[in-house]
Protein backbone atom coordinates (compact mmCIF):
# COMPACT_ATOMS: atom_id res chain seq x y z
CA UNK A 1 49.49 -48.36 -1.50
CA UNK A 2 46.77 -45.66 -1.22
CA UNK A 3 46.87 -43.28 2.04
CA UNK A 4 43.16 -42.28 2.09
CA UNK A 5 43.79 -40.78 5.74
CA UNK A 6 44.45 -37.09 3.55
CA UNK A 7 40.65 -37.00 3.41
CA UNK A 8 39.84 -38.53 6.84
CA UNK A 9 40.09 -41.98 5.55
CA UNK A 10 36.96 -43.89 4.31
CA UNK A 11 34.51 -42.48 6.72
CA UNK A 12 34.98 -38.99 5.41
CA UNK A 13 34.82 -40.46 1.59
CA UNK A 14 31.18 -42.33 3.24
CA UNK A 15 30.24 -38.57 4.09
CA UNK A 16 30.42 -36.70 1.00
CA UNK A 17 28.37 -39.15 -0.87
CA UNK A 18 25.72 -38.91 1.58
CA UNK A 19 26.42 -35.07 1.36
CA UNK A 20 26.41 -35.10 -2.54
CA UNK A 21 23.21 -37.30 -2.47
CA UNK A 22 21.19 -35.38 -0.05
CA UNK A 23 22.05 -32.25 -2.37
CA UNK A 24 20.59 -33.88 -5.64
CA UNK A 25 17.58 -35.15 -3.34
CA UNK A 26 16.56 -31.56 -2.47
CA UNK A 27 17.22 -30.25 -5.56
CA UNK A 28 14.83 -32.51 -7.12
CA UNK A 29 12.22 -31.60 -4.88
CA UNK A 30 12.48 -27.88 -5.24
CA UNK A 31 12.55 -28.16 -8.83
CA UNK A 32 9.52 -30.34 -8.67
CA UNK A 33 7.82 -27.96 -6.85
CA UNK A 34 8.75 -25.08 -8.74
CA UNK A 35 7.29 -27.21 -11.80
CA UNK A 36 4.03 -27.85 -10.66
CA UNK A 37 3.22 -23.94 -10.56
CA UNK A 38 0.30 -22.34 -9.09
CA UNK A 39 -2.97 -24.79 -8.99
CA UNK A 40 -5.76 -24.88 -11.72
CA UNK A 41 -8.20 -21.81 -11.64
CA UNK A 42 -10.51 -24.20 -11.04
CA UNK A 43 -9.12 -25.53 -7.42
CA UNK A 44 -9.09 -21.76 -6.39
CA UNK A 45 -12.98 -21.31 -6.16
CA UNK A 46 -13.72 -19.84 -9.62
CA UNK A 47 -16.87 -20.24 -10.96
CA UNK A 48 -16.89 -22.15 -14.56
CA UNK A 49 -18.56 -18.86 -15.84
CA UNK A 50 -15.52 -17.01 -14.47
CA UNK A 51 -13.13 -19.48 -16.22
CA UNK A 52 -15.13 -18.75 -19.54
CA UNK A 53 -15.07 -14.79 -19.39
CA UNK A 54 -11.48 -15.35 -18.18
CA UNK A 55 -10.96 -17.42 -21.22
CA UNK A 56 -12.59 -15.14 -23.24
CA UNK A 57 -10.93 -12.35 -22.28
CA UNK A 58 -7.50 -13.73 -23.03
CA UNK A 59 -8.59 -14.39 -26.56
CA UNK A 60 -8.62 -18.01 -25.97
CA UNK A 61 -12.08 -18.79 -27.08
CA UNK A 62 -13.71 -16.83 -30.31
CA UNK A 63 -17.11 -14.82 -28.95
CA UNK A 64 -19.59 -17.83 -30.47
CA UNK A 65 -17.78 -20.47 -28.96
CA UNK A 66 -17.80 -17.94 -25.81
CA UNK A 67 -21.83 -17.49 -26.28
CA UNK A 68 -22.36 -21.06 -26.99
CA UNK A 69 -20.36 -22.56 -23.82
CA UNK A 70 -22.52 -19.88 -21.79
CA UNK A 71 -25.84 -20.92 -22.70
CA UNK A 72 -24.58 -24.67 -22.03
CA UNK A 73 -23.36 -23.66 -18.40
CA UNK A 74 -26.98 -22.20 -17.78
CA UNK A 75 -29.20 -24.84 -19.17
């Protein structure tokens, strides 16, 4: 027969899973927090013009598309 009193019997074997579990639980969380990163420029007040010369800037957008999407943003 199994003696399962070494590791405080099935209680203590009831513990660790819900030790284990609750691990993986806030793991997933921080990782899914990590994931999502800082918020859109967007959600952190900057203009659309901003977002454009930012975009710009970064070589993201050539200068016509730049000049074109600024006359669209002030028509």
């Amino acid at each position: 027969m199994h003696d399962f009193h070494f590791f405080g019997g099935g209680w203590m074997m009831i513990f660790w899973w819900i030790l284990i579990i609750a691990f993986v639980v806030v793991l997933i969380r921080i990782l899914m927090k990590n994931s999502t990163g800082n918020p859109p420029a967007e959600k952190q007040g900057e203009s659309p013009l901003e977002i454009l010369k930012r975009r710009y800037a970064s070589g993201e957008i050539t200068k016509k598309e730049f000049e074109e999407r600024k006359k669209d943003l002030k028509d």
